[in-house]
C-alpha atoms as a PDB file:
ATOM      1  CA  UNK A   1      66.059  23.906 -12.261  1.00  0.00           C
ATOM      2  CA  UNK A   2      65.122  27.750 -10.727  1.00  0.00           C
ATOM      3  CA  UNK A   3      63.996  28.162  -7.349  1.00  0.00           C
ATOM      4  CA  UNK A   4      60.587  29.462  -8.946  1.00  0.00           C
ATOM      5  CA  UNK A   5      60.420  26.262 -10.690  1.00  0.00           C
ATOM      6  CA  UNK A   6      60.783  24.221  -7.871  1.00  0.00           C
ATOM      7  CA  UNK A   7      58.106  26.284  -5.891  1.00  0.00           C
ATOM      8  CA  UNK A   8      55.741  25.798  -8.641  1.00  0.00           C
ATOM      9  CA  UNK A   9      55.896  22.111  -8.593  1.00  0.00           C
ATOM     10  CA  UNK A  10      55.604  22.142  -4.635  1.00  0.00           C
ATOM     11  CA  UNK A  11      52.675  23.861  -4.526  1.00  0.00           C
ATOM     12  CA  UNK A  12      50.823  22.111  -7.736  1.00  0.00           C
ATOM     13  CA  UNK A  13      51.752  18.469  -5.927  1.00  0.00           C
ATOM     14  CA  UNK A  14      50.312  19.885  -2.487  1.00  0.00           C
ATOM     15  CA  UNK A  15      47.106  20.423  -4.614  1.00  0.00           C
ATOM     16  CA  UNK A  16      47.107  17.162  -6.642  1.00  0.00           C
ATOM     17  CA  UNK A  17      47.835  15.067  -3.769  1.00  0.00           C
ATOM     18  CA  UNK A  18      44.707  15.271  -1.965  1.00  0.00           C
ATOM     19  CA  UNK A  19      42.409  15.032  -4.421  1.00  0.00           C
ATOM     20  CA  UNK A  20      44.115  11.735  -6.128  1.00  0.00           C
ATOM     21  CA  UNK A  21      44.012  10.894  -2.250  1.00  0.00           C
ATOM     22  CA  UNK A  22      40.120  11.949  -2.257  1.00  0.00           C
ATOM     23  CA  UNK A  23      39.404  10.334  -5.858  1.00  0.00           C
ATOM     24  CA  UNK A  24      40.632   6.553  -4.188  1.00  0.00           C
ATOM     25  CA  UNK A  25      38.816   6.907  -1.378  1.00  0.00           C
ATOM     26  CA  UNK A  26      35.220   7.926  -2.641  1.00  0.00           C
ATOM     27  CA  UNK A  27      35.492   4.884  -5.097  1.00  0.00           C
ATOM     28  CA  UNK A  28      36.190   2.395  -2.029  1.00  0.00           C
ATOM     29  CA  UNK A  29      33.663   4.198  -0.407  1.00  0.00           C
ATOM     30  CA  UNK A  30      31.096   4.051  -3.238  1.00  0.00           C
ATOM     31  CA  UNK A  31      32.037   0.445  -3.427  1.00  0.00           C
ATOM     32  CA  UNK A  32      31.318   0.117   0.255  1.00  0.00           C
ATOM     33  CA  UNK A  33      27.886   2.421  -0.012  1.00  0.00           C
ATOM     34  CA  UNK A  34      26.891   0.875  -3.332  1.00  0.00           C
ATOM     35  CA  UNK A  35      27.649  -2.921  -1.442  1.00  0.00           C
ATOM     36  CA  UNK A  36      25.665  -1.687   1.814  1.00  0.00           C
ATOM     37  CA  UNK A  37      22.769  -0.107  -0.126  1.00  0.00           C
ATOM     38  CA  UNK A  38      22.477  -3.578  -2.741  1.00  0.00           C
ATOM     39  CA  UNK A  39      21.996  -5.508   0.638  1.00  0.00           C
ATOM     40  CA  UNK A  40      19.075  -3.479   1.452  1.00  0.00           C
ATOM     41  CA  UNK A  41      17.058  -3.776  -1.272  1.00  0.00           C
ATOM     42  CA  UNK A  42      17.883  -0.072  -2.270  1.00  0.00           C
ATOM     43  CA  UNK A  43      20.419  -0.750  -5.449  1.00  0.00           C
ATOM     44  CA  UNK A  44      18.588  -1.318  -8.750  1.00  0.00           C
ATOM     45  CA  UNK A  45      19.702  -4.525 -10.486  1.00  0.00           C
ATOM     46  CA  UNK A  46      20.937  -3.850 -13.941  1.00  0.00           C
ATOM     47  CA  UNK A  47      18.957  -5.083 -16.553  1.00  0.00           C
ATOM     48  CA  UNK A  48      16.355  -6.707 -13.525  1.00  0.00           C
ATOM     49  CA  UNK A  49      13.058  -7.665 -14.734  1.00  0.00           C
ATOM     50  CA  UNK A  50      10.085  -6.952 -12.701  1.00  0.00           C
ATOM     51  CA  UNK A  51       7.675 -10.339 -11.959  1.00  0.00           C
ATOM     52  CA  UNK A  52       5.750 -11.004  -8.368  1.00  0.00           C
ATOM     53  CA  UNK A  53       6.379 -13.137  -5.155  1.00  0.00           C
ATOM     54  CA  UNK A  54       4.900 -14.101  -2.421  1.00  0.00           C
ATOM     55  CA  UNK A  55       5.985 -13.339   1.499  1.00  0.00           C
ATOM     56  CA  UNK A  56       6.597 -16.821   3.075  1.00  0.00           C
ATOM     57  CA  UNK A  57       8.637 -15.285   5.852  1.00  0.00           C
ATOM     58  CA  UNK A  58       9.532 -11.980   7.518  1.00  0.00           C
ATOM     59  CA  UNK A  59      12.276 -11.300  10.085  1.00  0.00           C
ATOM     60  CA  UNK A  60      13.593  -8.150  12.086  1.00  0.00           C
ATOM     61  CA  UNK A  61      17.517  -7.269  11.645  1.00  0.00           C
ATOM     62  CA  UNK A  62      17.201  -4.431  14.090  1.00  0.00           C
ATOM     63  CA  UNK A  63      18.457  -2.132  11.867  1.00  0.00           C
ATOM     64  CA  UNK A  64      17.459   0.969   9.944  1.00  0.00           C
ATOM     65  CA  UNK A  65      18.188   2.907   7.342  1.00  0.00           C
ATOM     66  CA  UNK A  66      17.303   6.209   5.546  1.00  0.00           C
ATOM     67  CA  UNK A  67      17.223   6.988   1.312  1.00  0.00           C
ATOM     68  CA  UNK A  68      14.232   8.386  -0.891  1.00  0.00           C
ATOM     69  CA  UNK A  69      13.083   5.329  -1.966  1.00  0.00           C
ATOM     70  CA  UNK A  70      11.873   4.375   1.210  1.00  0.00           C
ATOM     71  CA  UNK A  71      11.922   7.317   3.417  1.00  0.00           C
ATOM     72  CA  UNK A  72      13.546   8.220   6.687  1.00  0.00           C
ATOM     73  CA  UNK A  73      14.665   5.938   9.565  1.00  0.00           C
ATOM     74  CA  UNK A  74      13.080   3.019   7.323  1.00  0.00           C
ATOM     75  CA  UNK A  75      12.932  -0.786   9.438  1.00  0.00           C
ATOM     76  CA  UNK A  76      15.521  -3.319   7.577  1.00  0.00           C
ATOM     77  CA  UNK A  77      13.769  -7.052   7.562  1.00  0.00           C
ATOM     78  CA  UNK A  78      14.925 -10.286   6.360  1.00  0.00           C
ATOM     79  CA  UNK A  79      12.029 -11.385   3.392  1.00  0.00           C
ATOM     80  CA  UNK A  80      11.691 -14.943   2.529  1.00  0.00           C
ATOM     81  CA  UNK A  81      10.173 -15.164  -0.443  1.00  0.00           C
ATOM     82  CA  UNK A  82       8.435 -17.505  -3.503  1.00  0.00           C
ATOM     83  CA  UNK A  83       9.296 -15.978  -6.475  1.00  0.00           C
ATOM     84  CA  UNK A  84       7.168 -16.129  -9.743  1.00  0.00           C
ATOM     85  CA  UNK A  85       9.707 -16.555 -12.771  1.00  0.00           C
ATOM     86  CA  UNK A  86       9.636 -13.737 -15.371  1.00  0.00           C
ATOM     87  CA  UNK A  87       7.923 -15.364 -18.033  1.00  0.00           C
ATOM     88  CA  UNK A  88       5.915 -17.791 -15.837  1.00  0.00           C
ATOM     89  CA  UNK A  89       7.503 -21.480 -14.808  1.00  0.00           C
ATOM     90  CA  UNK A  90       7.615 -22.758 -11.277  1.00  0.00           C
ATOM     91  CA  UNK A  91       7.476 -20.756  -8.375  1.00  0.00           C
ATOM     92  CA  UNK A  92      11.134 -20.786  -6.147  1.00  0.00           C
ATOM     93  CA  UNK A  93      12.530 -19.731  -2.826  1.00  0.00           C
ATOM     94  CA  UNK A  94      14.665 -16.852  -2.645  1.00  0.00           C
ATOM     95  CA  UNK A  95      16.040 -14.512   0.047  1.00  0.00           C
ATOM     96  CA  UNK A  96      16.554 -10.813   0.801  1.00  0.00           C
ATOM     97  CA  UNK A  97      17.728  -8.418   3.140  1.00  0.00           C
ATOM     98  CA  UNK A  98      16.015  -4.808   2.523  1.00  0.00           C
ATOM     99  CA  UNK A  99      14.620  -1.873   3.769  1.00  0.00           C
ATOM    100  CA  UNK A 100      10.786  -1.595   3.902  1.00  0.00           C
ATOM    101  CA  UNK A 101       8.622   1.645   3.586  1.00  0.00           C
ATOM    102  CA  UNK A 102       6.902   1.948   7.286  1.00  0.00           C
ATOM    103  CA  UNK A 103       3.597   2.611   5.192  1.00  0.00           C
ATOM    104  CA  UNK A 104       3.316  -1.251   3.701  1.00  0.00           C
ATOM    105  CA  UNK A 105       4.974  -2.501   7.196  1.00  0.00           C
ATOM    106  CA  UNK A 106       1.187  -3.505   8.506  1.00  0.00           C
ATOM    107  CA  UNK A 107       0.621  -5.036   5.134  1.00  0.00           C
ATOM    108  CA  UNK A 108       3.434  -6.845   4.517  1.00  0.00           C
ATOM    109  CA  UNK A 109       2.918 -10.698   6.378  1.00  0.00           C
ATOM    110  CA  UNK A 110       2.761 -13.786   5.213  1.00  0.00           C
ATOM    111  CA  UNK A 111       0.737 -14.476   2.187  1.00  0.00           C
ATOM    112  CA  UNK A 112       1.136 -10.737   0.705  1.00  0.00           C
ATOM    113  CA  UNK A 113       1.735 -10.140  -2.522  1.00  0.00           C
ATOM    114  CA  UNK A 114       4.664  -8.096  -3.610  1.00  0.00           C
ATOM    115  CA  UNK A 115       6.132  -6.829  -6.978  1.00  0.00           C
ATOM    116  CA  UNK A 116      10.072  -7.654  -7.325  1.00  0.00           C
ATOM    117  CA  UNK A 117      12.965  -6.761  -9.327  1.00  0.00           C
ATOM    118  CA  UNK A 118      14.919 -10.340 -10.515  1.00  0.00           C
ATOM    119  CA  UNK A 119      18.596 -10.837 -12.277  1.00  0.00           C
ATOM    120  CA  UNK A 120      18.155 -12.841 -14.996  1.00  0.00           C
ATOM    121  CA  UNK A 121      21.967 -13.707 -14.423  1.00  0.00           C
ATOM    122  CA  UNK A 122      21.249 -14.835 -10.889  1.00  0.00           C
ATOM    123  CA  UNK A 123      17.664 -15.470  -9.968  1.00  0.00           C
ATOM    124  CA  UNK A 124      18.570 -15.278  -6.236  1.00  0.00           C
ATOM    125  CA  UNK A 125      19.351 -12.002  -6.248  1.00  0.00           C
ATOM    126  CA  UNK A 126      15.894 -10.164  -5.877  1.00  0.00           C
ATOM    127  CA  UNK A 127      14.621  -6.795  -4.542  1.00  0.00           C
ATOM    128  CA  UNK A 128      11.219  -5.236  -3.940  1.00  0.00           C
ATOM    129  CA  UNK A 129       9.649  -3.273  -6.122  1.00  0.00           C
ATOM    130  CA  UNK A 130       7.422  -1.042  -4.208  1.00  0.00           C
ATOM    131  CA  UNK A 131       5.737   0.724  -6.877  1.00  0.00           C
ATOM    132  CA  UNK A 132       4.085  -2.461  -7.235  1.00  0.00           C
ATOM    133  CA  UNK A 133       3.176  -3.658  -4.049  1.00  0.00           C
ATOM    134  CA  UNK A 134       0.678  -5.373  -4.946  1.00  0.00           C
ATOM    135  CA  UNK A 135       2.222  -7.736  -7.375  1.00  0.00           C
ATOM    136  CA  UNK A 136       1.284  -7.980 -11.424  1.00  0.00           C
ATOM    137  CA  UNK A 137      -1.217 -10.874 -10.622  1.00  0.00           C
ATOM    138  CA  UNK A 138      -3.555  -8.747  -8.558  1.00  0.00           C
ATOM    139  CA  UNK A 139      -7.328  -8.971  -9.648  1.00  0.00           C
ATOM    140  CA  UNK A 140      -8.829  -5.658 -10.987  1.00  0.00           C
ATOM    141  CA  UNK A 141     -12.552  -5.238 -10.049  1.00  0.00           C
ATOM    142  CA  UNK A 142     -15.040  -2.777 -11.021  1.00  0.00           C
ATOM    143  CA  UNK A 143     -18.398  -4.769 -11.131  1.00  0.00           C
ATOM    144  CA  UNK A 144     -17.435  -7.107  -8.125  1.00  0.00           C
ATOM    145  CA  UNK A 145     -18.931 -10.454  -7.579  1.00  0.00           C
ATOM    146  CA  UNK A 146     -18.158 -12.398  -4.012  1.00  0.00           C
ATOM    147  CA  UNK A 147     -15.865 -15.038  -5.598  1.00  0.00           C
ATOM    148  CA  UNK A 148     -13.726 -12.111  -7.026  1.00  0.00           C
ATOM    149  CA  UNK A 149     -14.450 -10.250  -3.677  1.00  0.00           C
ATOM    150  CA  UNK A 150     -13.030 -12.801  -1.793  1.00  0.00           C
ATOM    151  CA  UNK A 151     -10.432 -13.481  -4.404  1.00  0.00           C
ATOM    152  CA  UNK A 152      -8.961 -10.054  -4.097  1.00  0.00           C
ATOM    153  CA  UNK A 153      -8.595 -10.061  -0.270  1.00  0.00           C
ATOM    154  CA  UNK A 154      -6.754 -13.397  -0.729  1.00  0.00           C
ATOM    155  CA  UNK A 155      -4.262 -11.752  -3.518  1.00  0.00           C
ATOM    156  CA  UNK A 156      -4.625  -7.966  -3.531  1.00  0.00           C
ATOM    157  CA  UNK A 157      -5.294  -6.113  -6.369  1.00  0.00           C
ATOM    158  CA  UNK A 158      -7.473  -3.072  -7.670  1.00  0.00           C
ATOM    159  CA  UNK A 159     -10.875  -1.513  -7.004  1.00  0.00           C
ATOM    160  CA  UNK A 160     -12.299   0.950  -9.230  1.00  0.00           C
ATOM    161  CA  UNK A 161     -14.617   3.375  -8.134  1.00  0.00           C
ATOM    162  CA  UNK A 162     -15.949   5.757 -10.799  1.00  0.00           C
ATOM    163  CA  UNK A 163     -12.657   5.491 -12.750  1.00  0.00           C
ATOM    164  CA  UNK A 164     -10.579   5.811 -10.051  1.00  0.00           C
ATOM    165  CA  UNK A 165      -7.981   2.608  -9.217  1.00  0.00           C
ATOM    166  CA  UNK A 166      -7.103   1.864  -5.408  1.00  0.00           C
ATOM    167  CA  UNK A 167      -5.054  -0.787  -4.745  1.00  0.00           C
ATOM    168  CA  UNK A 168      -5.242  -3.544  -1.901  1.00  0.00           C
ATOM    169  CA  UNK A 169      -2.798  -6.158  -0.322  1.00  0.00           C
ATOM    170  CA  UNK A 170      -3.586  -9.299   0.351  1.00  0.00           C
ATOM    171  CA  UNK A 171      -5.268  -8.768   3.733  1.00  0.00           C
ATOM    172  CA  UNK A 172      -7.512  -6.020   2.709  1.00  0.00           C
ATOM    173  CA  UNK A 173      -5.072  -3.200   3.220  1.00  0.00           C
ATOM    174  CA  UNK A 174      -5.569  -0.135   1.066  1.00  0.00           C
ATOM    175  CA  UNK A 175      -2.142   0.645  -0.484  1.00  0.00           C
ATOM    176  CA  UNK A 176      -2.898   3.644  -3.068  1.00  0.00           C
ATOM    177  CA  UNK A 177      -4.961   5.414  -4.655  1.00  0.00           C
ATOM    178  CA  UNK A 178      -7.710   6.461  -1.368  1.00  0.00           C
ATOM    179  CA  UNK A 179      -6.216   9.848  -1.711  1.00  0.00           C
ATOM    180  CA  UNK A 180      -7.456  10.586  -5.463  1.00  0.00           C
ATOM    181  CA  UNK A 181     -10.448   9.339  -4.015  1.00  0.00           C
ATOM    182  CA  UNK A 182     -10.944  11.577  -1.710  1.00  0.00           C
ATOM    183  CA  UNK A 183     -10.035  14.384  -4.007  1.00  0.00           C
ATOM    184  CA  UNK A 184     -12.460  13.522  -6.271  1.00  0.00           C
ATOM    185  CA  UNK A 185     -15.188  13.418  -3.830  1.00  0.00           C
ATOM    186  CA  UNK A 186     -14.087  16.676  -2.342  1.00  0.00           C
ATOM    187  CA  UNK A 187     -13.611  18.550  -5.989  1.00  0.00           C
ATOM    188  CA  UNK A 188     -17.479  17.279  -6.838  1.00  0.00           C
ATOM    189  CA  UNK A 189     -15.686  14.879  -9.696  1.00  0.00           C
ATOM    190  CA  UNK A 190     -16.793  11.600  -8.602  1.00  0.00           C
ATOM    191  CA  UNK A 191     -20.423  10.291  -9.120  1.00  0.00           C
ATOM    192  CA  UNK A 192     -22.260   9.542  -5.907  1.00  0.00           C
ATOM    193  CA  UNK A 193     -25.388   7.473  -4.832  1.00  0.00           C
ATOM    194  CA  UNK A 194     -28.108   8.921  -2.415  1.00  0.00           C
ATOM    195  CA  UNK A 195     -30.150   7.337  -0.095  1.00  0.00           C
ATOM    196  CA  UNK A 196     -28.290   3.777  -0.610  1.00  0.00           C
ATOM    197  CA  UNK A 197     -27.252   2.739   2.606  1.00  0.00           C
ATOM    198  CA  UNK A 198     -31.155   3.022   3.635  1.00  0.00           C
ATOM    199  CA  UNK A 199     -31.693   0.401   1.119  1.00  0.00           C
ATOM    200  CA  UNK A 200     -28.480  -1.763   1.622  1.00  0.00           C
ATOM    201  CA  UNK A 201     -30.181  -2.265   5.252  1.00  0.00           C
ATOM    202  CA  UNK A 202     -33.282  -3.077   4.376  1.00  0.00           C
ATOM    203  CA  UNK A 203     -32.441  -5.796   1.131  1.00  0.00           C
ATOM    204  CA  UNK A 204     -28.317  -6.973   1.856  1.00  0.00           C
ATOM    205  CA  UNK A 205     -26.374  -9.790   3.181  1.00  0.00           C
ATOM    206  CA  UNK A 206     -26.028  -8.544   6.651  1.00  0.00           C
ATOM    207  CA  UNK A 207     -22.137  -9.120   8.257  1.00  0.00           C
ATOM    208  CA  UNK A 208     -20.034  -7.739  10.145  1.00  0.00           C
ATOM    209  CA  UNK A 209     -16.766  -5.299   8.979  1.00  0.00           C
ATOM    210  CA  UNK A 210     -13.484  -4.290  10.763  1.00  0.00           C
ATOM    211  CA  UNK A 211     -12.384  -1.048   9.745  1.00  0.00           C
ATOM    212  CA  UNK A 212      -9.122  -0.752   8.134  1.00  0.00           C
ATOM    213  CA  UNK A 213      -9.576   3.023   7.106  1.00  0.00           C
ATOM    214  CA  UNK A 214     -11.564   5.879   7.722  1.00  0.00           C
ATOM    215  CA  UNK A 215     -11.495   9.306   6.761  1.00  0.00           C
ATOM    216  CA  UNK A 216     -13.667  12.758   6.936  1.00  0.00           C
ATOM    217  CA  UNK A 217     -14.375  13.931   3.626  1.00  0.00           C
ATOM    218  CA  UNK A 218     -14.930  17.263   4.844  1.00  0.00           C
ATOM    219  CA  UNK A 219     -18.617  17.394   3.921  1.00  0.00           C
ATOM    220  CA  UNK A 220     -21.767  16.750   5.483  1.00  0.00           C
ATOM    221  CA  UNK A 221     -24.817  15.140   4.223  1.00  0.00           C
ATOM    222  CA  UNK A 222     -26.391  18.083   3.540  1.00  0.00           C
ATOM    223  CA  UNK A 223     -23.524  18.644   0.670  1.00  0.00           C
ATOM    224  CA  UNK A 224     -24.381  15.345  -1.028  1.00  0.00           C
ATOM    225  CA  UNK A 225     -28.338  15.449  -0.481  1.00  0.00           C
ATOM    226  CA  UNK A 226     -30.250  18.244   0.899  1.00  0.00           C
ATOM    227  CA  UNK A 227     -33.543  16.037   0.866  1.00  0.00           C
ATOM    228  CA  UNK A 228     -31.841  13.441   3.517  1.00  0.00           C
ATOM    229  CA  UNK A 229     -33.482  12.884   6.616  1.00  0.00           C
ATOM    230  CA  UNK A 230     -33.364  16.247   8.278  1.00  0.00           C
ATOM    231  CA  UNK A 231     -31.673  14.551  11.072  1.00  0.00           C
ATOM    232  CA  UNK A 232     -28.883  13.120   9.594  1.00  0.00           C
ATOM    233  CA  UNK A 233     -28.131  16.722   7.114  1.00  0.00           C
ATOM    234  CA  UNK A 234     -25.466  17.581   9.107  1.00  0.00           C
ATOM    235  CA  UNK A 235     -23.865  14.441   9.890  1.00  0.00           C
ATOM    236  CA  UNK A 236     -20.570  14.440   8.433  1.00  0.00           C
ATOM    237  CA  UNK A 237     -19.355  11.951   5.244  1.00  0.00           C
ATOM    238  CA  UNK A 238     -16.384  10.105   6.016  1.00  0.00           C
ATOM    239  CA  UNK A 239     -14.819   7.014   3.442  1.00  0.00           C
ATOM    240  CA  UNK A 240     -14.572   3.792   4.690  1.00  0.00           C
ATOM    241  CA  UNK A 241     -12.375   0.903   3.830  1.00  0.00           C
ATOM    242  CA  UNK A 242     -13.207  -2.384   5.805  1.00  0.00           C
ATOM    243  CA  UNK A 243     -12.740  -6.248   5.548  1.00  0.00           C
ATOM    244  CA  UNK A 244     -16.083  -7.691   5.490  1.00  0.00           C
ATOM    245  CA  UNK A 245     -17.612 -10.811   6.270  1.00  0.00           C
ATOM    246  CA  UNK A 246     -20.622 -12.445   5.987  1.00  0.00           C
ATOM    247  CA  UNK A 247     -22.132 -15.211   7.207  1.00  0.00           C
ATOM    248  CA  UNK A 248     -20.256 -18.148   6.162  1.00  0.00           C
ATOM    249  CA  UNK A 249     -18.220 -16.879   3.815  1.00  0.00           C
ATOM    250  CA  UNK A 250     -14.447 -15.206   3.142  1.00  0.00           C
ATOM    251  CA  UNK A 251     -13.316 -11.863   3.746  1.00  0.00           C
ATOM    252  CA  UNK A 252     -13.053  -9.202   1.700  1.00  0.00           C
ATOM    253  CA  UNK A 253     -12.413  -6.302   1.550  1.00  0.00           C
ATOM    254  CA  UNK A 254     -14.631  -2.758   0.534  1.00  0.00           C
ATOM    255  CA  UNK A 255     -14.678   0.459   0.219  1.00  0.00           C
ATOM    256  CA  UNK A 256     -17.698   3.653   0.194  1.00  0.00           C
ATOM    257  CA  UNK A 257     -18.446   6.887   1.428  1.00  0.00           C
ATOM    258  CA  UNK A 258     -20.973   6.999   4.495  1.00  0.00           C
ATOM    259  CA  UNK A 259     -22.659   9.288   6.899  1.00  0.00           C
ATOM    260  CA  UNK A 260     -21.221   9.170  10.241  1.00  0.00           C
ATOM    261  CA  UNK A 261     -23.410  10.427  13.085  1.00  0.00           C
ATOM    262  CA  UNK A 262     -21.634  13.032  15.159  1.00  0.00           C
ATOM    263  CA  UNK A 263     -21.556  10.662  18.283  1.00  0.00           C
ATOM    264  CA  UNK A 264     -19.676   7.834  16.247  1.00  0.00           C
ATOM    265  CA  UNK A 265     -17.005  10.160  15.127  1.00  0.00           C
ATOM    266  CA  UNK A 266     -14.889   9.650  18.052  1.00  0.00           C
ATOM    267  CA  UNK A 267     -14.646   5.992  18.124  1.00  0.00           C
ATOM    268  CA  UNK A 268     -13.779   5.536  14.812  1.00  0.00           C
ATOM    269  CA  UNK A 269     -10.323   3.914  14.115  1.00  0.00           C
ATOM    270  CA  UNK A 270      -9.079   1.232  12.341  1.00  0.00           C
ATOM    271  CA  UNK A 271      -9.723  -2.369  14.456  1.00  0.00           C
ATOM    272  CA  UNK A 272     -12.734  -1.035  15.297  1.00  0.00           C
ATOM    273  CA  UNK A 273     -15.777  -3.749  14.659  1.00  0.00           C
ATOM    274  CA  UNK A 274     -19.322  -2.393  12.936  1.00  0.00           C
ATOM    275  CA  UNK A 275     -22.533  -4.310  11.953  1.00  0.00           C
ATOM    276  CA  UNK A 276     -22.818  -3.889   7.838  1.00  0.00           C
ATOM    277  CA  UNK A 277     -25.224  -4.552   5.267  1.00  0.00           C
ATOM    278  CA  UNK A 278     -23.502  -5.424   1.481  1.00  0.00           C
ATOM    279  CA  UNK A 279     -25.343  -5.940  -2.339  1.00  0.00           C
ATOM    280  CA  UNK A 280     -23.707  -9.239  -2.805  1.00  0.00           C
ATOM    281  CA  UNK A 281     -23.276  -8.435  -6.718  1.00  0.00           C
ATOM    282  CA  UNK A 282     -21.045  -5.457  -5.956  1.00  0.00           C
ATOM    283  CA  UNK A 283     -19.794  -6.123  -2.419  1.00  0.00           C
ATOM    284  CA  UNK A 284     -16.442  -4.164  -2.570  1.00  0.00           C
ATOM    285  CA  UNK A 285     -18.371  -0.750  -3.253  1.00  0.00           C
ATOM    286  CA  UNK A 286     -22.236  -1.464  -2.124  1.00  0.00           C
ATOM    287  CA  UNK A 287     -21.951  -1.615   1.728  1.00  0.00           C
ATOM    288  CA  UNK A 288     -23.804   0.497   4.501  1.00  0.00           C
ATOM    289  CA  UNK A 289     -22.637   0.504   7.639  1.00  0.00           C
ATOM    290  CA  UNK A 290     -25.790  -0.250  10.624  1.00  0.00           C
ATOM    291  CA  UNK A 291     -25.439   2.392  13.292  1.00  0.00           C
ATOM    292  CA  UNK A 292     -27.939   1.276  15.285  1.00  0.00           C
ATOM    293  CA  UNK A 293     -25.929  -1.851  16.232  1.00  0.00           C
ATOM    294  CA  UNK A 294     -22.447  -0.294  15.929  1.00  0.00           C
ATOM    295  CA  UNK A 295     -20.212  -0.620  16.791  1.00  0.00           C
ATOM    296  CA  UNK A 296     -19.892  -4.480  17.717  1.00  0.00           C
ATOM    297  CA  UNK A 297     -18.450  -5.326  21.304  1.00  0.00           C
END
């Protein structure tokens, strides 16, 4: 064999070494990741089908962890669950470790709702689906009644507002869909009502609503209906969600655009308490918040 030979071979097993080297070691480690990331929740099941559970329990590892799916420096929780068979059947516990978006953190307790991801090879092996938060069973409502009011704060679910879906935990938390509304309302798209809170006050179920969102629309009244009250034309428009309750009744939860007079606009934020006025045969949408006694102490 010539020295050139020999060289040759040297230097072409100096090269091959390190990457059969590197090959082995990224598929232990992509076993490893793969394992670590399938005990958070992250890994999608092969061949999983997608059904709804309930959250019986919730835990704290103390641990975090960071991937697209559920954004950076996400909170890792222990979920016990009661998971709805694909297909129907009886409900059954089941366990999971995973990582939770910090934007459903304040909605996910007890009770909530949540869409899942099962094996049908091994029904214990579950992970959240969190483009469905709200689970398949959720109650849509467009022409809202109390008992499906009620019904949806108990659940979650949909409400539609002029086409438009937003979707609620159980609990009353908005989960999606506020920002199209406000887009809509903003771009002049969405249909609004004049001069109904006015009315709500005078001829609603008066209660009592904790605010769960608020937002400036970044329009006054003026924009919406130059005949207003003079007073009120430059009061800025602002969209609500609350949970609302009346007098002996549930809560649920709703959701409107409303005038906010500039001295309100500072104490505004979600916990805070106002005196409301609702049209019990669409409560989710047909609510007017009582400035004169708000907020509540």
């Amino acid at each position: 064999m010539s020295e050139d030979l020999l060289i040759f071979l040297f230097v072409a097993a100096c090269i091959a070494l390190p990457l059969v080297l590197m090959f082995f070691f990224m598929r232990g480690m992509g076993g490893m990741f793969g394992g670590l990331l399938g005990s958070f929740g992250l890994a999608k099941i092969k061949g999983g089908v997608s059904t709804q559970a309930v959250v019986q329990s919730i835990g704290e590892s103390g641990m975090t962890i960071s991937s697209p799916s559920v954004g950076p420096d996400a909170l890792v929780y222990n979920l016990g669950l009661l998971v709805t068979p694909p297909g129907g059947g009886e409900a059954y516990a089941a366990e999971c470790k995973c990582a939770i978006p910090r934007v459903f953190i304040p909605m996910l307790v007890p009770g909530a709702h949540i869409g899942v991801v099962v094996d049908p090879a091994n029904p214990q092996k579950v992970v959240p689906d969190w483009q469905n938060f709200s689970g398949s069973g959720g109650q849509t409502m467009v022409a809202s009644d109390m008992t499906g009011a009620q019904a949806l704060n108990q659940r979650g679910g949909t409400v539609t507002m002029d086409g438009v879906d937003v979707a609620f935990a159980a609990g009353g938390q908005p989960v999606s869909g506020l920002d199209k509304v406000v887009g809509a309302i903003r771009g002049g798209t969405m249909k609004t009502e004049h001069g109904s809170a006015a009315r709500l006050l005078a001829t609603g179920t008066h209660g009592t609503g904790v605010i769960t969102t608020a937002q400036p629309l970044g329009k006054k009244v003026r924009d919406f209906d130059p005949n207003a009250d003079p007073t009120h034309l430059d009061d800025p428009m602002w969209l609500f969600t609350l949970e609302v309750t009346l007098p002996g009744g549930s809560a649920f939860p709703a959701m409107f655009g409303h005038r906010v007079p500039a001295s309100e606009v500072a104490g505004l934020a979600p916990g805070v308490k106002l005196a409301v006025a609702v049209d019990e045969s669409n409560p989710t949408q047909e609510c007017a918040i009582d400035w004169d006694r708000s907020p509540l102490r």
